[in-house]
C-alpha atoms as a PDB file:
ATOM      1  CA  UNK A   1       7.693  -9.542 -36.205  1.00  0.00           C
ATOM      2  CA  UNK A   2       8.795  -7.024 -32.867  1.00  0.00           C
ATOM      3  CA  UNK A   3       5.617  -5.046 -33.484  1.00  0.00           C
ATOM      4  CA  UNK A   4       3.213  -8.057 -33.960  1.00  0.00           C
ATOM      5  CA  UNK A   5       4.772 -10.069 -30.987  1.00  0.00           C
ATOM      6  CA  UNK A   6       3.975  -6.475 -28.884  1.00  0.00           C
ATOM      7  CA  UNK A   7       0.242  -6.211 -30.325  1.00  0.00           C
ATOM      8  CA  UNK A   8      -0.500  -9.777 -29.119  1.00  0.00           C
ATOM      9  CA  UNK A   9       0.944  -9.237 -25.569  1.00  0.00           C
ATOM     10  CA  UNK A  10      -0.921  -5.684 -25.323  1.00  0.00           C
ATOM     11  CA  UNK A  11      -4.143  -7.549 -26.320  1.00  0.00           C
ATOM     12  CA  UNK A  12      -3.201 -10.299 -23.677  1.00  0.00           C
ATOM     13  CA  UNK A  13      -2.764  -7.892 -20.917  1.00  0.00           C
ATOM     14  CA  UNK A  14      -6.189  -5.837 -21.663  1.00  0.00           C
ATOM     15  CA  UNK A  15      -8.123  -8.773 -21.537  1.00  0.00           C
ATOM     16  CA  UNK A  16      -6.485  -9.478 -18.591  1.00  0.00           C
ATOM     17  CA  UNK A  17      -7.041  -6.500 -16.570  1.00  0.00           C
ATOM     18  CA  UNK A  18     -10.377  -6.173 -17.540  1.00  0.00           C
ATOM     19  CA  UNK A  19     -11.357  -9.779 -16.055  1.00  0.00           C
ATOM     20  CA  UNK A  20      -9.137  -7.834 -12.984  1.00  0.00           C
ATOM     21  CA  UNK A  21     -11.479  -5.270 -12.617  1.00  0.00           C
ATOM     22  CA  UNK A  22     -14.295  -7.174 -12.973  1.00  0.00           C
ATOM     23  CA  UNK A  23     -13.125  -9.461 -10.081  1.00  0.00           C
ATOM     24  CA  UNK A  24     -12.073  -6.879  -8.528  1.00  0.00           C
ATOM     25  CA  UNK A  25     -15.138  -5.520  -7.967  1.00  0.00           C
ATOM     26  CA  UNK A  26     -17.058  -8.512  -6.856  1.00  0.00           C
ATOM     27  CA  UNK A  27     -14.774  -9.469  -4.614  1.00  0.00           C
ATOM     28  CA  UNK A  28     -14.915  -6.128  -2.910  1.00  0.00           C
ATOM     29  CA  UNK A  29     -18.257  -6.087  -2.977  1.00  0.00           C
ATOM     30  CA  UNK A  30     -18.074  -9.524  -1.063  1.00  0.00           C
ATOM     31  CA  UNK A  31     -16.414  -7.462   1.857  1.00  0.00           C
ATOM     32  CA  UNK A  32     -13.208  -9.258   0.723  1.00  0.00           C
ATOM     33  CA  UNK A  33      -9.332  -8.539   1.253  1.00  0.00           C
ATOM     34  CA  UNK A  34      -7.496 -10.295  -1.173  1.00  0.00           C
ATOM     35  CA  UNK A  35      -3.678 -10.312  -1.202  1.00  0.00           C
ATOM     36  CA  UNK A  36      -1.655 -11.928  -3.679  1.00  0.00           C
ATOM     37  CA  UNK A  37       1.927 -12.438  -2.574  1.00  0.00           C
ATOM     38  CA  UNK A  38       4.729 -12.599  -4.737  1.00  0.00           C
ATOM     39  CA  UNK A  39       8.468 -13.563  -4.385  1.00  0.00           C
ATOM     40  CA  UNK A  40      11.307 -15.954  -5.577  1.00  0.00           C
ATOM     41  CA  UNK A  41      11.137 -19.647  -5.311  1.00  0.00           C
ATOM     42  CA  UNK A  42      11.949 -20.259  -1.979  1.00  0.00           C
ATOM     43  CA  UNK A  43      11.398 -17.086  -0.033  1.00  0.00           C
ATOM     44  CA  UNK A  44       8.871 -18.685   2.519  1.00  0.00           C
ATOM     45  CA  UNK A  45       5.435 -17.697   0.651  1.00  0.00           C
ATOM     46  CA  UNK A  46       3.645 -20.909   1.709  1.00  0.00           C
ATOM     47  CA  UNK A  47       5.567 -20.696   5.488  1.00  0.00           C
ATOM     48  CA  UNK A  48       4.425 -17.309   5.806  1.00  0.00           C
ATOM     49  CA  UNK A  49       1.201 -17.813   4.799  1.00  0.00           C
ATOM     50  CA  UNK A  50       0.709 -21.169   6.941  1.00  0.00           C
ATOM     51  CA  UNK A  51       1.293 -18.904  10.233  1.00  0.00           C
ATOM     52  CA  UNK A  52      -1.034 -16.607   8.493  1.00  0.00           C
ATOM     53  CA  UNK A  53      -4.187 -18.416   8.230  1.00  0.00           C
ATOM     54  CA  UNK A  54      -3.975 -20.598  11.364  1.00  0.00           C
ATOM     55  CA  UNK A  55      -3.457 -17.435  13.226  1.00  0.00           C
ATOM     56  CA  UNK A  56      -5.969 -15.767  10.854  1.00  0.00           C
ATOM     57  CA  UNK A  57      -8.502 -19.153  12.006  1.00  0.00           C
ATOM     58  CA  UNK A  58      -7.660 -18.991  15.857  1.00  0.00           C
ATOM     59  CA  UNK A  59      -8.797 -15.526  15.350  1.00  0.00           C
ATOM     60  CA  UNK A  60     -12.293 -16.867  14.255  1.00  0.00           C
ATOM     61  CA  UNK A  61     -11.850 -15.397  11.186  1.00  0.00           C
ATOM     62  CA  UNK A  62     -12.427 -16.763   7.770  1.00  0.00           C
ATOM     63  CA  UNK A  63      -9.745 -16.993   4.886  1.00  0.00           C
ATOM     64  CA  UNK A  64      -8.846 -19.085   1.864  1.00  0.00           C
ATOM     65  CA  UNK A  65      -6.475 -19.658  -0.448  1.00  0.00           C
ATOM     66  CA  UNK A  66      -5.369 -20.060  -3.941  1.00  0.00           C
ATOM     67  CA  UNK A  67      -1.900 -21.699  -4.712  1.00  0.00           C
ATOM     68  CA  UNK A  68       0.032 -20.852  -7.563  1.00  0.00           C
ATOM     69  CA  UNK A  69       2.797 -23.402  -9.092  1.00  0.00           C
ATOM     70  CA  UNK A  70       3.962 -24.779 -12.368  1.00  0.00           C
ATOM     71  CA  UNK A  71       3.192 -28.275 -11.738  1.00  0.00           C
ATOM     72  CA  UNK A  72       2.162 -30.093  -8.225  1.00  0.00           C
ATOM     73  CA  UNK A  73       0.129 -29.673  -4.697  1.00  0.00           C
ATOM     74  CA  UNK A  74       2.774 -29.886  -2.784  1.00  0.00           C
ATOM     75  CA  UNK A  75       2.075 -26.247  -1.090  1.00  0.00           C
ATOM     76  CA  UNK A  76      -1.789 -26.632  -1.842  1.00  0.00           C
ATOM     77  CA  UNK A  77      -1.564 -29.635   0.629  1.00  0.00           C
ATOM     78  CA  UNK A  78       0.919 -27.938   3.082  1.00  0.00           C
ATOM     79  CA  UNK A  79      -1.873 -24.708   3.860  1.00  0.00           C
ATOM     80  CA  UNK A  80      -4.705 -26.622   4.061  1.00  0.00           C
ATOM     81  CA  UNK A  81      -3.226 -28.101   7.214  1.00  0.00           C
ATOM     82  CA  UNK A  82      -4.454 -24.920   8.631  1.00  0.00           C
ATOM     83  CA  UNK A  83      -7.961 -26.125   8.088  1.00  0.00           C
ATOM     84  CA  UNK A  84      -8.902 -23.177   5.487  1.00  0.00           C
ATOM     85  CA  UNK A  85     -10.279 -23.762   1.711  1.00  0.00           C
ATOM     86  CA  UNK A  86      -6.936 -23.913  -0.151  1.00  0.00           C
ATOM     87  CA  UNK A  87      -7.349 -24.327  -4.228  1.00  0.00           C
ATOM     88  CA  UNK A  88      -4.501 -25.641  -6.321  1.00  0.00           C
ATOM     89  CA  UNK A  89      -3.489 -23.571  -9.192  1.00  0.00           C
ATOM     90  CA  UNK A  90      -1.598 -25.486 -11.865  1.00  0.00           C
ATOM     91  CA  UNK A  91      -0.167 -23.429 -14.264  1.00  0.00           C
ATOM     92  CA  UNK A  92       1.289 -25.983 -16.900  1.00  0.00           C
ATOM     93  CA  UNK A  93       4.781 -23.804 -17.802  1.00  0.00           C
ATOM     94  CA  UNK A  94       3.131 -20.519 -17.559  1.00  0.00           C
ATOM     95  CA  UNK A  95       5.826 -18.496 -14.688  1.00  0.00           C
ATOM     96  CA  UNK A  96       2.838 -16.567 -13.336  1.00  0.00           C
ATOM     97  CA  UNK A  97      -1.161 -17.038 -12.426  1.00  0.00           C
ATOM     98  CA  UNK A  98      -3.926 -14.691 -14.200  1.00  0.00           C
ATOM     99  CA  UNK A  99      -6.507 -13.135 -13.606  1.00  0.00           C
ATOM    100  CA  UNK A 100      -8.772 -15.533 -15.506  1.00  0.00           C
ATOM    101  CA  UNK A 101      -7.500 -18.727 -13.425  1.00  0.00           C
ATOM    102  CA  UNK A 102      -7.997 -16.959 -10.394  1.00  0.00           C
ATOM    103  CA  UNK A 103     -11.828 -15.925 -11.151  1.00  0.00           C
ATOM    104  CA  UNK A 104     -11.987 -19.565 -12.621  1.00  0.00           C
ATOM    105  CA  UNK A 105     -10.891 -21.449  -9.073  1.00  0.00           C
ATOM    106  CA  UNK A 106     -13.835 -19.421  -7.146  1.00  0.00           C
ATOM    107  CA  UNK A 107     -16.412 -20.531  -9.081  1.00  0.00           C
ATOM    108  CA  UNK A 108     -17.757 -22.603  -6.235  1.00  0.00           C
ATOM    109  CA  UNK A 109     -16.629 -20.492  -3.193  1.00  0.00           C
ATOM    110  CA  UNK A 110     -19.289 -18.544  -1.120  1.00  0.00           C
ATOM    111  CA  UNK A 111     -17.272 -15.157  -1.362  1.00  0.00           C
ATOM    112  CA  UNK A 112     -19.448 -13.874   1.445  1.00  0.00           C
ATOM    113  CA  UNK A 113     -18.467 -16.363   3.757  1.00  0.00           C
ATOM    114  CA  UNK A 114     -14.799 -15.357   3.300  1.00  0.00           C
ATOM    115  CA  UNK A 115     -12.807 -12.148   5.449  1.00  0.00           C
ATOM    116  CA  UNK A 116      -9.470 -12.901   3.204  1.00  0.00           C
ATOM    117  CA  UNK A 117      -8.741 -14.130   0.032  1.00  0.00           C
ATOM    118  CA  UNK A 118      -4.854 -15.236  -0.611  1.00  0.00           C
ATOM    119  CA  UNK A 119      -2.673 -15.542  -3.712  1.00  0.00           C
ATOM    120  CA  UNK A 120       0.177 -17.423  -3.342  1.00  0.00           C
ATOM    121  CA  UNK A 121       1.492 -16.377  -6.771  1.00  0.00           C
ATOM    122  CA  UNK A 122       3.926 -18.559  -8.806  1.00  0.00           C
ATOM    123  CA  UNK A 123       7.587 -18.449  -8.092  1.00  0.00           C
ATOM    124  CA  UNK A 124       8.745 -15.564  -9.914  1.00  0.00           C
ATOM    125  CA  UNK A 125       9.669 -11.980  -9.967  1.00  0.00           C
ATOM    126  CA  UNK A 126       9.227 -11.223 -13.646  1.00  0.00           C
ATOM    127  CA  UNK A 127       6.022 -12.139 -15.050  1.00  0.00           C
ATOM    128  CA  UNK A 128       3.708 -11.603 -12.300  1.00  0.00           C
ATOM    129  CA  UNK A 129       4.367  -8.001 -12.534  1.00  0.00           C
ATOM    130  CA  UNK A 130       2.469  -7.217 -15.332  1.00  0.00           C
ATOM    131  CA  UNK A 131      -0.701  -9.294 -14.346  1.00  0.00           C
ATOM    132  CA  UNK A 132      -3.396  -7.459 -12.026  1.00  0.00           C
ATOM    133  CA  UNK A 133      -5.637 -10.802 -10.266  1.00  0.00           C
ATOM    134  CA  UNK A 134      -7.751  -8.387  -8.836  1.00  0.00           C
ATOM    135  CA  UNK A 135      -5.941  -7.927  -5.618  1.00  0.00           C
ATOM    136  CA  UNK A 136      -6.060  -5.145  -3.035  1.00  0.00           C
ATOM    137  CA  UNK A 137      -3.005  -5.570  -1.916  1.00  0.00           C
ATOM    138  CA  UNK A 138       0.548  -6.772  -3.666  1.00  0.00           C
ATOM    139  CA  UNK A 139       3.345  -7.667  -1.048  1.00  0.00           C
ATOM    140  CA  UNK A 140       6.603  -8.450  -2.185  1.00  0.00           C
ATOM    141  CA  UNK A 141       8.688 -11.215  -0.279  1.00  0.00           C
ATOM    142  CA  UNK A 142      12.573 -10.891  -0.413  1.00  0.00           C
ATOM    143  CA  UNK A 143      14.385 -13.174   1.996  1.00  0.00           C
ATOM    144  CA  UNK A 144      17.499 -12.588   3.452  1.00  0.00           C
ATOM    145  CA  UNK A 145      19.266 -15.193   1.650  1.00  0.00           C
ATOM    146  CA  UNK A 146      18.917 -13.426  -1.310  1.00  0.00           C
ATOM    147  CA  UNK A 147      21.008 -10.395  -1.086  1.00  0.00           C
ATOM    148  CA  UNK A 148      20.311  -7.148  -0.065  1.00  0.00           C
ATOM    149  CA  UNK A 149      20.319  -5.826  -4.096  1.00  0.00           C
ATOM    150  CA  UNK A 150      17.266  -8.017  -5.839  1.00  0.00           C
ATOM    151  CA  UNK A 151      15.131  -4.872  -4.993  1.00  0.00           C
ATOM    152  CA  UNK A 152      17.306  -3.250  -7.603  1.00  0.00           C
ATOM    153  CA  UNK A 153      17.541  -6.047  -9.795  1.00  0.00           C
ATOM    154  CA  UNK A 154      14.459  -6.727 -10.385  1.00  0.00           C
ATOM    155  CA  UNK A 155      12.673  -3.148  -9.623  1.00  0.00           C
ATOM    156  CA  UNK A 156       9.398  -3.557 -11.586  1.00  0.00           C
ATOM    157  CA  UNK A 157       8.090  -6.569  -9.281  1.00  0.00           C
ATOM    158  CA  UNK A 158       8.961  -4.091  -6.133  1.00  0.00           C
ATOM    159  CA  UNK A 159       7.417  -0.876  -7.869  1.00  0.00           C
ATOM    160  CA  UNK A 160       4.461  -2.534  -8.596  1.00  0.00           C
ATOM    161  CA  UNK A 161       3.807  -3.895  -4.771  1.00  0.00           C
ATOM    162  CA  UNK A 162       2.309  -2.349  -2.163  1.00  0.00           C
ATOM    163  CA  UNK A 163       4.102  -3.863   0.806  1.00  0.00           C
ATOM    164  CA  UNK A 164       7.703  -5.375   1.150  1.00  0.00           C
ATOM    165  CA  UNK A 165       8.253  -8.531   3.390  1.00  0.00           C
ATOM    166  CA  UNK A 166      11.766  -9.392   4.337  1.00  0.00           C
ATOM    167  CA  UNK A 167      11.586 -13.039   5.502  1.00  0.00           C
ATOM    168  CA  UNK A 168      13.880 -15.653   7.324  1.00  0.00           C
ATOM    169  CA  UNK A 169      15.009 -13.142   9.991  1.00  0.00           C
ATOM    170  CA  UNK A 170      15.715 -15.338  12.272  1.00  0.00           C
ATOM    171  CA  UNK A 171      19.034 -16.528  10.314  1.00  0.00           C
ATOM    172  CA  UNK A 172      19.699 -12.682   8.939  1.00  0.00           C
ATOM    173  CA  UNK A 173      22.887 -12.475  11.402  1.00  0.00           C
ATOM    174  CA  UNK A 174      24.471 -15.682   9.612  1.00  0.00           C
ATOM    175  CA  UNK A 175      23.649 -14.725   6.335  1.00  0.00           C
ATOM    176  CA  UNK A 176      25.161 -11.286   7.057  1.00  0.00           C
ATOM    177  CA  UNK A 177      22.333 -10.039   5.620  1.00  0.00           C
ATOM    178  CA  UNK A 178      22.041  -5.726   5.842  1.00  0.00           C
ATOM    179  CA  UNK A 179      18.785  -4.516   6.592  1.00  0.00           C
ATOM    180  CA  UNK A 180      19.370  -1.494   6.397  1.00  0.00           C
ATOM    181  CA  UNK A 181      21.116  -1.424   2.966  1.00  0.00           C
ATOM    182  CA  UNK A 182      18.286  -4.060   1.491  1.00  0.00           C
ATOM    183  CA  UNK A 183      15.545  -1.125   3.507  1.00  0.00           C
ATOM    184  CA  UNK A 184      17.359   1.447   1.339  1.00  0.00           C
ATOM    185  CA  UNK A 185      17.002  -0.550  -1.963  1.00  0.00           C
ATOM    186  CA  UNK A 186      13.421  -0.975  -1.610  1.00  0.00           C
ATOM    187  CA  UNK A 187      12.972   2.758  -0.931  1.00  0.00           C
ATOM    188  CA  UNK A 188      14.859   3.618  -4.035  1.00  0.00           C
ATOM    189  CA  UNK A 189      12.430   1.492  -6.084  1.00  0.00           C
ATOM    190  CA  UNK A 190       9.689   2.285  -4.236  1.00  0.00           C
ATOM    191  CA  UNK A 191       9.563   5.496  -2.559  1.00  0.00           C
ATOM    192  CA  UNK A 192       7.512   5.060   1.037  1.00  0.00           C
ATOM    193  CA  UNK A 193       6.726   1.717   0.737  1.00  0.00           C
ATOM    194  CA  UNK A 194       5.780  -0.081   4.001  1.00  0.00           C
ATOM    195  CA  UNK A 195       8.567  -2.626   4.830  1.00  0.00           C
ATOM    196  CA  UNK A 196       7.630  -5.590   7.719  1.00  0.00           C
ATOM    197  CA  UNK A 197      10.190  -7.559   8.856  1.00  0.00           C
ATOM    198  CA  UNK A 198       9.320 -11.751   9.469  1.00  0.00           C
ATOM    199  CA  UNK A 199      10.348 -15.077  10.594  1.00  0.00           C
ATOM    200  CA  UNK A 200       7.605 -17.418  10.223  1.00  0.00           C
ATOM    201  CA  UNK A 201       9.997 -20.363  12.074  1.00  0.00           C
ATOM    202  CA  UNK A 202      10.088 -17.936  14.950  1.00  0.00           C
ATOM    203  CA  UNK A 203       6.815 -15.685  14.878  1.00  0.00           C
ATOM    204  CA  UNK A 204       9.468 -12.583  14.725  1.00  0.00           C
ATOM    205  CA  UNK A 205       7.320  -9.597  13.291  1.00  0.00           C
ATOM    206  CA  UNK A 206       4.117 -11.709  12.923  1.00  0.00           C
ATOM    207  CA  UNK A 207       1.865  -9.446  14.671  1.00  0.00           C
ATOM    208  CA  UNK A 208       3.119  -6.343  12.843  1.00  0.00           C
ATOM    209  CA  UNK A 209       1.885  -8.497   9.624  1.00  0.00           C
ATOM    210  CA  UNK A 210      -1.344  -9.281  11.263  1.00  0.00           C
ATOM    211  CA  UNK A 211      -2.167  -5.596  12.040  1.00  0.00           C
ATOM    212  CA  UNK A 212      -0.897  -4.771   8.570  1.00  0.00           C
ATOM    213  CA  UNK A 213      -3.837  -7.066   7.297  1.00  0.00           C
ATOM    214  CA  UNK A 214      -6.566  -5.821   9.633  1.00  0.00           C
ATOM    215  CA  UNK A 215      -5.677  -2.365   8.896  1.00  0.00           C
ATOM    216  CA  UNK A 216      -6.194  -2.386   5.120  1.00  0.00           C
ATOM    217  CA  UNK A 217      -9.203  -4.774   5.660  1.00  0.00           C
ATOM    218  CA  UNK A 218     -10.923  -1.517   7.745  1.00  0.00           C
ATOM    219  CA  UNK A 219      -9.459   0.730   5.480  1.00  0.00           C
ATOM    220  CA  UNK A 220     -10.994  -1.154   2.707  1.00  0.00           C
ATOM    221  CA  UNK A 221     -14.620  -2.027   3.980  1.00  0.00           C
ATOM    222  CA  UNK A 222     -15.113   1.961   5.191  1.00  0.00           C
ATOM    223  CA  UNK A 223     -14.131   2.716   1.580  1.00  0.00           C
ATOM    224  CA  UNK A 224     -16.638   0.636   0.255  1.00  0.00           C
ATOM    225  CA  UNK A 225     -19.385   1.579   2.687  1.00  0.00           C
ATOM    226  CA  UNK A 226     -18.971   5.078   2.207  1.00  0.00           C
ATOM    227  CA  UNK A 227     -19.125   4.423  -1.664  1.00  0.00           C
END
């Protein structure tokens, strides 16, 4: 029964990657960053991400975003406040989004019109590890009300990212929170990965987020042109 359950999730996850790749590519192709960002319930995804593409829109550039959650719009609604395309992703029990739904929700977006493409991935720090959407960029959110150690608890989520964003600095001191301890446990995981530091009540370490984002948008669109 062990070996048949395995054969059916390795199927699962090859079928999956493949419509990755495949999204992947035309997404690039499109001259699009896409970020999928993945945390805990709770960790300020959809606060963080707010700031993000009202700053992204004051900017006069164009983003969108696709909302991950098991059942409601509740964080669909609160982003498109910032006047971006925002697509609900209702996942009916499933504790992560694929690559599939993801390609499926685009159907009708201009691609070419967009600069950034957002995942706000399901609440979760176990599933969505093993499930490639076709992103560029994976960035981990761990908030300072949850403990300096989740890096080490849950070290596949944090391997498997390409950034780390410790959020809700602004009440670090009063959570006693240790940044340089929770720094540490990322590292461990994660050898060299970059860590930003935010408060999206207080703008704290937005612009070193922002940069972040324009950075491996360059990086990524003198990549492709060279290709």
């Amino acid at each position: 029964m062990n070996t048949r359950v395995l054969e059916i999730r390795k199927g699962i996850l090859n079928k999956n990657d493949e419509i990755a790749r495949g999204l992947r590519g035309r997404l690039q192709h499109a001259g699009v960053l896409t970020v999928n960002l993945v945390s805990s319930p709770g960790a300020g995804k959809t606060a963080l991400l707010q700031r993000t593409l009202r700053v992204l829109r004051e900017q006069g550039l164009h983003a969108a975003a696709l909302v991950g959650d098991l059942a409601t719009d509740n964080d669909a609604r609160r982003l498109a406040e910032s006047g971006v395309p925002v697509k609900q992703i209702n996942t009916d029990g499933r504790c992560h989004l694929e690559a599939q739904m993801v390609s499926d929700h685009l159907a009708d977006w201009d691609l070419g019109a967009l600069d950034y493409l957002f995942i706000e991935n399901v609440g979760n720090l176990v599933c969505p590890s093993s499930y490639d959407l076709g992103e560029d960029v994976r960035v981990v959110l761990l908030s300072v009300t949850e403990g300096e150690d989740k890096p080490l608890k849950y070290p596949n989520i944090f391997n498997s990212a390409d950034i780390a964003i410790i959020t809700k600095m602004d009440i670090a001191e009063a959570c006693e929170f240790d940044l340089e301890t929770a720094s540490a446990n990322i590292q461990s995981v994660r050898p060299g990965m970059q860590i930003l530091t935010t408060s999206s009540k207080s703008g704290v370490g937005m612009n070193d987020w922002l940069s972040c984002l324009a950075h491996e948008r360059q990086s990524r669109t003198l990549t492709t042109a060279d290709a």
